[in-house]
PDB file of N, CA and C in Angstrom:
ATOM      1  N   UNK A   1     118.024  99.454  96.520  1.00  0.00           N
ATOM      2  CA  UNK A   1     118.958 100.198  95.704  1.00  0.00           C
ATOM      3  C   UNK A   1     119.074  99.533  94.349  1.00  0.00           C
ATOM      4  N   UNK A   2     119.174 100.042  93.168  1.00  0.00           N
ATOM      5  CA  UNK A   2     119.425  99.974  91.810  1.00  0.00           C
ATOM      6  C   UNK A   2     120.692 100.652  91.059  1.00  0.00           C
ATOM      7  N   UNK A   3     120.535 100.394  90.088  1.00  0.00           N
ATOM      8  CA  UNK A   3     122.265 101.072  89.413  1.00  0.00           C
ATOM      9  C   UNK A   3     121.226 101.375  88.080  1.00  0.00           C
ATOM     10  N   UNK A   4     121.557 102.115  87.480  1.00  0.00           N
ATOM     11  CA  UNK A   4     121.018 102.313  86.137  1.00  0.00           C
ATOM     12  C   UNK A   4     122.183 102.063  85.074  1.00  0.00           C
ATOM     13  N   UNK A   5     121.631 101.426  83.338  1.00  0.00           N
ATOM     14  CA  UNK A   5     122.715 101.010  82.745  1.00  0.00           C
ATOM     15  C   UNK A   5     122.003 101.319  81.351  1.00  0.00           C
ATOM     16  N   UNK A   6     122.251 102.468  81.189  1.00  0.00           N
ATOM     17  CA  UNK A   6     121.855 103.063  80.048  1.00  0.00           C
ATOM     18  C   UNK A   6     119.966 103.394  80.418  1.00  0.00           C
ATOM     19  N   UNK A   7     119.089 103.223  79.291  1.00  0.00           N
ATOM     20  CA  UNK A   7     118.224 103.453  79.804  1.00  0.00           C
ATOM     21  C   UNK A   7     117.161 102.391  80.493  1.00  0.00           C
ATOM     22  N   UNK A   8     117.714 101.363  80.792  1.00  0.00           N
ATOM     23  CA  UNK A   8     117.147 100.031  82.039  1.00  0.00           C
ATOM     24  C   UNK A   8     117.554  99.900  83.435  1.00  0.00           C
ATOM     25  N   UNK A   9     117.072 100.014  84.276  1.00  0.00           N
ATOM     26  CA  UNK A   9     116.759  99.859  85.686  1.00  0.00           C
ATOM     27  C   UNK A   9     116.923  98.366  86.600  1.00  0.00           C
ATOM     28  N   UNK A  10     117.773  97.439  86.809  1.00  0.00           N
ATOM     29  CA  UNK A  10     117.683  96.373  87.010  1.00  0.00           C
ATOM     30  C   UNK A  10     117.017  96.493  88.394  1.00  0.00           C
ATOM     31  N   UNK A  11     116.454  95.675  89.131  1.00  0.00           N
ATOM     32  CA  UNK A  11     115.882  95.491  90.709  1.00  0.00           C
ATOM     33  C   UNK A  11     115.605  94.331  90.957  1.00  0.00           C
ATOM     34  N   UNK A  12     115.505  93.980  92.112  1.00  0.00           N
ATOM     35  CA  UNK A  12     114.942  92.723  92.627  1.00  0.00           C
ATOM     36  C   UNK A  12     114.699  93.171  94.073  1.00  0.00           C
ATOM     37  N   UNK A  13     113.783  92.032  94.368  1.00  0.00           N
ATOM     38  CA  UNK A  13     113.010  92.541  95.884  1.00  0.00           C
ATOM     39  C   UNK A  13     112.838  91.074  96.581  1.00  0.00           C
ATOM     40  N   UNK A  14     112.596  91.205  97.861  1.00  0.00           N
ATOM     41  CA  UNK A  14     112.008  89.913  98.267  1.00  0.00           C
ATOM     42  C   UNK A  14     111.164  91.155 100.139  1.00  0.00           C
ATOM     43  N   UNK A  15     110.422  90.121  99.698  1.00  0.00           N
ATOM     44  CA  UNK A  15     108.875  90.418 100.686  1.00  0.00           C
ATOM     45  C   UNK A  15     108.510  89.214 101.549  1.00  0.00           C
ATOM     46  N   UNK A  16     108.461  89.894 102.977  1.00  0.00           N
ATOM     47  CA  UNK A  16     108.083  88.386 104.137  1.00  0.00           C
ATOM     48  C   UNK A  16     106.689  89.506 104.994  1.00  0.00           C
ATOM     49  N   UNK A  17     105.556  88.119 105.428  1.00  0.00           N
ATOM     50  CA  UNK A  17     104.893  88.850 106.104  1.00  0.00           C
ATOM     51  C   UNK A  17     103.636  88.006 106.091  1.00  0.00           C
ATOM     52  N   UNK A  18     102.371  88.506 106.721  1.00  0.00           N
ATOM     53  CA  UNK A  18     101.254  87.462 107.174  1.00  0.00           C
ATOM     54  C   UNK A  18     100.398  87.990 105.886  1.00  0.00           C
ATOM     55  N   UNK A  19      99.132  86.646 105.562  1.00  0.00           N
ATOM     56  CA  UNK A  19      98.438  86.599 104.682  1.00  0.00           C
ATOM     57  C   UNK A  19      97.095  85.688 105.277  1.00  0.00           C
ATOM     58  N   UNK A  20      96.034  86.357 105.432  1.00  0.00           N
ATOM     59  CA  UNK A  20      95.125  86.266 105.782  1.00  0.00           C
ATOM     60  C   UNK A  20      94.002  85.643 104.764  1.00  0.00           C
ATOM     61  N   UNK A  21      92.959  84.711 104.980  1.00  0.00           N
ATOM     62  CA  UNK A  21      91.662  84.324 103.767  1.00  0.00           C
ATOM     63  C   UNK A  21      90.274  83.794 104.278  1.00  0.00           C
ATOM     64  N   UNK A  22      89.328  84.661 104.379  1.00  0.00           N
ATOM     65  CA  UNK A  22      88.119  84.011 104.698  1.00  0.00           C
ATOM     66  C   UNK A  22      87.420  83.726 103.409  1.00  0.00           C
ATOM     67  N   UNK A  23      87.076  82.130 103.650  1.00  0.00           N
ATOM     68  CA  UNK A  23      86.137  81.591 103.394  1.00  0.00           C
ATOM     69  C   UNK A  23      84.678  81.319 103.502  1.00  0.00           C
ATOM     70  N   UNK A  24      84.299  81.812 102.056  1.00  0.00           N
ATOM     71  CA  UNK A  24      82.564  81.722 102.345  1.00  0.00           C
ATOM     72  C   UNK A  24      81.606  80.193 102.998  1.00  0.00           C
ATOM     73  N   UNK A  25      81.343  80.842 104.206  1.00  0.00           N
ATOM     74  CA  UNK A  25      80.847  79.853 104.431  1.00  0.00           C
ATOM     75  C   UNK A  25      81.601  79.750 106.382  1.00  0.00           C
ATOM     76  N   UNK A  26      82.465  80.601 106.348  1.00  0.00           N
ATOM     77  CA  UNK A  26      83.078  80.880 107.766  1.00  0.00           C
ATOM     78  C   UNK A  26      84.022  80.460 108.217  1.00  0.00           C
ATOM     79  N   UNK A  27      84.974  79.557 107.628  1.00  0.00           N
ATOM     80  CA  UNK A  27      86.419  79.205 107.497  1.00  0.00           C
ATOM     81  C   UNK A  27      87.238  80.360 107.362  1.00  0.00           C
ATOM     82  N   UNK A  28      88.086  80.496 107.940  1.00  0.00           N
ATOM     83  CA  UNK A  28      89.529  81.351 108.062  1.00  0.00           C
ATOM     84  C   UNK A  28      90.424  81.097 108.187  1.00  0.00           C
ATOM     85  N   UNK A  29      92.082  81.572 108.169  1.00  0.00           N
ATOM     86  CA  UNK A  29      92.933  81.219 108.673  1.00  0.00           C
ATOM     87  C   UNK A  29      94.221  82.485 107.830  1.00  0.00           C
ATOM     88  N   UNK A  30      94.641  82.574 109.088  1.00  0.00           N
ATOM     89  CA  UNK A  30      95.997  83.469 108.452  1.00  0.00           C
ATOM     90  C   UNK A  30      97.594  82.821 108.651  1.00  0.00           C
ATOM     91  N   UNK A  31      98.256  82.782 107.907  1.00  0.00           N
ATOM     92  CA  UNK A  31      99.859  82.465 107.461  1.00  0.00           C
ATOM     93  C   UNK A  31     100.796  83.377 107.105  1.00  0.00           C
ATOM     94  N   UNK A  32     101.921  82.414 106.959  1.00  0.00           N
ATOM     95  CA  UNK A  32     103.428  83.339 106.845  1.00  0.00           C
ATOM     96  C   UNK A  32     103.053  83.267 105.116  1.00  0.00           C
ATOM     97  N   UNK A  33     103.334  84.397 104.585  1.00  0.00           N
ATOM     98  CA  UNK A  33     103.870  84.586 103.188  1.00  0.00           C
ATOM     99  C   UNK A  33     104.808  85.241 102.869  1.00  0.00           C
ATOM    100  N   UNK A  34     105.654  84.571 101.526  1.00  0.00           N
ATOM    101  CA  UNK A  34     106.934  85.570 101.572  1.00  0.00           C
ATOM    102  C   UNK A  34     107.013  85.739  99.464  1.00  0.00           C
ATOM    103  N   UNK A  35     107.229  86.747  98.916  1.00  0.00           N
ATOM    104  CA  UNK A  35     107.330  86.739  97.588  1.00  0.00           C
ATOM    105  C   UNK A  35     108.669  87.295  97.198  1.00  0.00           C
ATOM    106  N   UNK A  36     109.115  86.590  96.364  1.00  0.00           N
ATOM    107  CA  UNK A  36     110.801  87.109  95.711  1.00  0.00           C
ATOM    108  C   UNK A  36     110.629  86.977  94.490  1.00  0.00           C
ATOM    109  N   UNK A  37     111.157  88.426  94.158  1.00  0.00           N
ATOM    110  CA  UNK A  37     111.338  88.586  92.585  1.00  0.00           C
ATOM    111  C   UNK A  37     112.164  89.586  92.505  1.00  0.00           C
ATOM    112  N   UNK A  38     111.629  90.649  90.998  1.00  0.00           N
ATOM    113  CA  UNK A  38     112.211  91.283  90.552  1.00  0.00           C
ATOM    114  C   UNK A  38     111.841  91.977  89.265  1.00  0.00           C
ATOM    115  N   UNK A  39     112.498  93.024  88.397  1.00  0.00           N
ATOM    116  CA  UNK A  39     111.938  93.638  87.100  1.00  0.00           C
ATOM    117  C   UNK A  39     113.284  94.212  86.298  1.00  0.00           C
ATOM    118  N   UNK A  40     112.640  95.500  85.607  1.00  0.00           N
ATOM    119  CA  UNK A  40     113.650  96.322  84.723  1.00  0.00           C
ATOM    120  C   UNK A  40     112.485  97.135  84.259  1.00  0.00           C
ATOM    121  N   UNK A  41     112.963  98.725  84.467  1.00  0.00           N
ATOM    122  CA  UNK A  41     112.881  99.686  84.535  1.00  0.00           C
ATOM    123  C   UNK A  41     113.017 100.363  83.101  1.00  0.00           C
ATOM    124  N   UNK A  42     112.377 100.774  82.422  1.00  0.00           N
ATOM    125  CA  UNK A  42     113.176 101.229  81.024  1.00  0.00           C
ATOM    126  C   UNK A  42     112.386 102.663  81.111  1.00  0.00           C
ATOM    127  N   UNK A  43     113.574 103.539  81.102  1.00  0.00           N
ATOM    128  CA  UNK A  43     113.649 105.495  81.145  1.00  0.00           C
ATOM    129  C   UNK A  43     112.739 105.616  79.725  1.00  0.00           C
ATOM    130  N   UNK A  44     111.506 106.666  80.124  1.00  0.00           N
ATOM    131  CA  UNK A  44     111.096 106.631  78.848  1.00  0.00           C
ATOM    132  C   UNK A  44     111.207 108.473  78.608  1.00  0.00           C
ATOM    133  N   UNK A  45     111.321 108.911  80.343  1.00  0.00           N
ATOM    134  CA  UNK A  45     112.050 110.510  79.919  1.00  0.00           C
ATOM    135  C   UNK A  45     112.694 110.547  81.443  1.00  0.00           C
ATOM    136  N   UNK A  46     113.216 111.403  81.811  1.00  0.00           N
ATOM    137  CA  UNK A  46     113.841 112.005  82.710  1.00  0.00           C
ATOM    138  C   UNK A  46     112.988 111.237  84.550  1.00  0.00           C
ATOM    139  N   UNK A  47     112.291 111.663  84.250  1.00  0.00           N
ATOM    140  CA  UNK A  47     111.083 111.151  85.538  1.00  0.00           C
ATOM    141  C   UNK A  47     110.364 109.708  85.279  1.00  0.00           C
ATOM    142  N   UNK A  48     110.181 109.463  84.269  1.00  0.00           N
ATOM    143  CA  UNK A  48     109.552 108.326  84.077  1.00  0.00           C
ATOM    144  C   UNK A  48     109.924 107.260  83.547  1.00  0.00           C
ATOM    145  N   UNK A  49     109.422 105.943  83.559  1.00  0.00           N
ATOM    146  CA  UNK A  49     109.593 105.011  83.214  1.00  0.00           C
ATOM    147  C   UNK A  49     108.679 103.773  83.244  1.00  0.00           C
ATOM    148  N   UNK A  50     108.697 102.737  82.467  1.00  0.00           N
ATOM    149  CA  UNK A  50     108.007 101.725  82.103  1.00  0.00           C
ATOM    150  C   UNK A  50     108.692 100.703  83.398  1.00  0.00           C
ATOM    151  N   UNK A  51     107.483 100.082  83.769  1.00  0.00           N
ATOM    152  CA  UNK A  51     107.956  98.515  84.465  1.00  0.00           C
ATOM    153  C   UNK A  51     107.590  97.431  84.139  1.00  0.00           C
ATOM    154  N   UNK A  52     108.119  96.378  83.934  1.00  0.00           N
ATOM    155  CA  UNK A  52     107.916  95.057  83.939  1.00  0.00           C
ATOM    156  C   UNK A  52     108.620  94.260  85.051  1.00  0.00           C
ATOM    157  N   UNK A  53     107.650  93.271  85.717  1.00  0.00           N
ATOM    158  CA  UNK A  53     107.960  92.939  86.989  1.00  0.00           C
ATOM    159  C   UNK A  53     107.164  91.492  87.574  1.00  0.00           C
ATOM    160  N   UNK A  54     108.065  90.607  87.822  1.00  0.00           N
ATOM    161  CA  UNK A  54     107.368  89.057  87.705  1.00  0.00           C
ATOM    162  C   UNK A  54     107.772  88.786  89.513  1.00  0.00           C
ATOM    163  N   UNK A  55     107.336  88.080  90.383  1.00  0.00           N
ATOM    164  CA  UNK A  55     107.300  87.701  91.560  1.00  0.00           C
ATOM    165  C   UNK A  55     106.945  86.886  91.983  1.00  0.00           C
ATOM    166  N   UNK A  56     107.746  85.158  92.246  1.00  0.00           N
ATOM    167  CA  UNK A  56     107.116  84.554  93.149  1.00  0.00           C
ATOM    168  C   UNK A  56     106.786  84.134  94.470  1.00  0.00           C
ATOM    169  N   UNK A  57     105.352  84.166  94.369  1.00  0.00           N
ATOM    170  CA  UNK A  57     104.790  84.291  95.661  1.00  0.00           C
ATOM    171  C   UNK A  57     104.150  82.934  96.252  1.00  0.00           C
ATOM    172  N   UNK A  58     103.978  82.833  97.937  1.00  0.00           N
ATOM    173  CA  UNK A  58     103.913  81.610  98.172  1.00  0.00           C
ATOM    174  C   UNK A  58     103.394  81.830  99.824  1.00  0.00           C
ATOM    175  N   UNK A  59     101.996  81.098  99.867  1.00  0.00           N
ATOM    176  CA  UNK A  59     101.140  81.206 101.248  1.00  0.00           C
ATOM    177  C   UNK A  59     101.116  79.923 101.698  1.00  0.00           C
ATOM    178  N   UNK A  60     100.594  79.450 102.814  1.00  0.00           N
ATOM    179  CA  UNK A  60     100.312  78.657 103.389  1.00  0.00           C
ATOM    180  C   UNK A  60      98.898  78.420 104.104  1.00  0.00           C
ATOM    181  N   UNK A  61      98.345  77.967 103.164  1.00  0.00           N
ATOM    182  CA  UNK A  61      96.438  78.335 104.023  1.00  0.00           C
ATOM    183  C   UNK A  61      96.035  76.960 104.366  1.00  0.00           C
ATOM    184  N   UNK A  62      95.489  76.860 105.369  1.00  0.00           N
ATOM    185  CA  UNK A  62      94.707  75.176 106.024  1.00  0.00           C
ATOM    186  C   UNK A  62      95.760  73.945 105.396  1.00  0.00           C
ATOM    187  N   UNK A  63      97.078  74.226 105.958  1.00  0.00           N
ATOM    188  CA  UNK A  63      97.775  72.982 105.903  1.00  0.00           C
ATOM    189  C   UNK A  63      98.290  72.985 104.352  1.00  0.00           C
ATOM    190  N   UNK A  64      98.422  73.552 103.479  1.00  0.00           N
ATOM    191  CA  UNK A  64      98.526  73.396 101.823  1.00  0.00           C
ATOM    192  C   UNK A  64      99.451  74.356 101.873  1.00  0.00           C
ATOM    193  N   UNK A  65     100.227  74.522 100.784  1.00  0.00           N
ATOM    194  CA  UNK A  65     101.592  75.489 100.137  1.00  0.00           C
ATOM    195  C   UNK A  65     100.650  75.677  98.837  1.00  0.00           C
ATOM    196  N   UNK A  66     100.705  77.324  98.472  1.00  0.00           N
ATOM    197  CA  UNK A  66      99.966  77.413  97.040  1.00  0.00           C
ATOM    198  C   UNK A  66     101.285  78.589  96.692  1.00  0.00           C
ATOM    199  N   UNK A  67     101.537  78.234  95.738  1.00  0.00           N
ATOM    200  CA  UNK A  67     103.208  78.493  94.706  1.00  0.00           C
ATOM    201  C   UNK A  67     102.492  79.483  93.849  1.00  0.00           C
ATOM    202  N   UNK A  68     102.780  81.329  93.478  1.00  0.00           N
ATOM    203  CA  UNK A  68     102.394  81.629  92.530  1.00  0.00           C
ATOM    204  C   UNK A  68     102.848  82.548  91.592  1.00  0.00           C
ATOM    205  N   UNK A  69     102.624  82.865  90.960  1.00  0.00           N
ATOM    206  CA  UNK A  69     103.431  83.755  89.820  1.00  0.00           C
ATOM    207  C   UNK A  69     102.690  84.935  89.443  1.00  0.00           C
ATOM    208  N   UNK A  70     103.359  86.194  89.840  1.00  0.00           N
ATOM    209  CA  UNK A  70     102.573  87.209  89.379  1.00  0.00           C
ATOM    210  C   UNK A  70     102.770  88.132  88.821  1.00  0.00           C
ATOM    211  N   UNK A  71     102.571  88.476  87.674  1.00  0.00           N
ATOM    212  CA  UNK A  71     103.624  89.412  86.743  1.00  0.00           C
ATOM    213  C   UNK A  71     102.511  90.718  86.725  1.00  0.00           C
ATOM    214  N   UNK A  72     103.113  91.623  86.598  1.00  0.00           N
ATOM    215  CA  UNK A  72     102.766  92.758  86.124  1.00  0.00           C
ATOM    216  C   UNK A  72     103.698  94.348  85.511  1.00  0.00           C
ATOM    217  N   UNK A  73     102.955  95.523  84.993  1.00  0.00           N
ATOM    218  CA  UNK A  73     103.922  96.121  84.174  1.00  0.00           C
ATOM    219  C   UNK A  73     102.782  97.798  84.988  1.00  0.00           C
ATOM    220  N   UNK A  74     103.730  98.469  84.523  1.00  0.00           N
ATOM    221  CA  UNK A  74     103.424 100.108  84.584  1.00  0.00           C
ATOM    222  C   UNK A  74     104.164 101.168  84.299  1.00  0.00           C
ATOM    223  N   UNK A  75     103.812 102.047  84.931  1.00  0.00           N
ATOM    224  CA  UNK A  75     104.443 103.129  84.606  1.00  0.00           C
ATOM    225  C   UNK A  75     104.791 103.787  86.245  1.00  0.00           C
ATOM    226  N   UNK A  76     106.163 103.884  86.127  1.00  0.00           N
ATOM    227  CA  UNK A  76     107.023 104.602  87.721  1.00  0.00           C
ATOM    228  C   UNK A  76     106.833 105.467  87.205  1.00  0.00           C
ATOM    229  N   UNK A  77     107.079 106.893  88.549  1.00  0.00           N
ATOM    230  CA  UNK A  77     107.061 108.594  88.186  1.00  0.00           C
ATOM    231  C   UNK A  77     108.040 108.241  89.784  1.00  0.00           C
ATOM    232  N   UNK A  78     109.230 108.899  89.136  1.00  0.00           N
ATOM    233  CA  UNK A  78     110.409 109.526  90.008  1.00  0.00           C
ATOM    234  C   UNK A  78     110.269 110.639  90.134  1.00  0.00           C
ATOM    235  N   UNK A  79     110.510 111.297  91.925  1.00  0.00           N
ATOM    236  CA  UNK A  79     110.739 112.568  92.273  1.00  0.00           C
ATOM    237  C   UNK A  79     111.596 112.439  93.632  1.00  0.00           C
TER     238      UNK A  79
END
């Protein structure tokens, strides 16, 4: 759920769940991953809107923690 405040969209999310990686060469292994973030929404008409949206994310592969940051932007279509 979101609130709208003029024409920006505030949100935040958080994501839990398994993350899988084969390695060339025949190594594998799958883990818990979980990513928390969030964005803002900006109305560019009635249905649409621009996103910007950053998330950090974080796996666990062969014994190691890898910490990461992943931003990205688009375009939502509400119906």
């Amino acid at each position: 759920m979101s609130v709208s405040v003029g024409k920006f969209r505030p949100f935040a999310e958080g994501l839990i769940g398994a993350s899988h990686v084969n390695v060339k060469g025949g190594s594998s292994d799958t883990s818990f991953a979980s990513a928390l973030g969030g964005g803002i929404d900006y109305k560019l008409i009635p249905a649409v809107a621009w996103r910007l949206q950053g998330d950090y994310v974080q796996t666990r592969f062969f014994n190691t923690t890898q910490n990461n940051l992943q931003l990205a932007t688009g375009i939502v279509i509400r119906f």
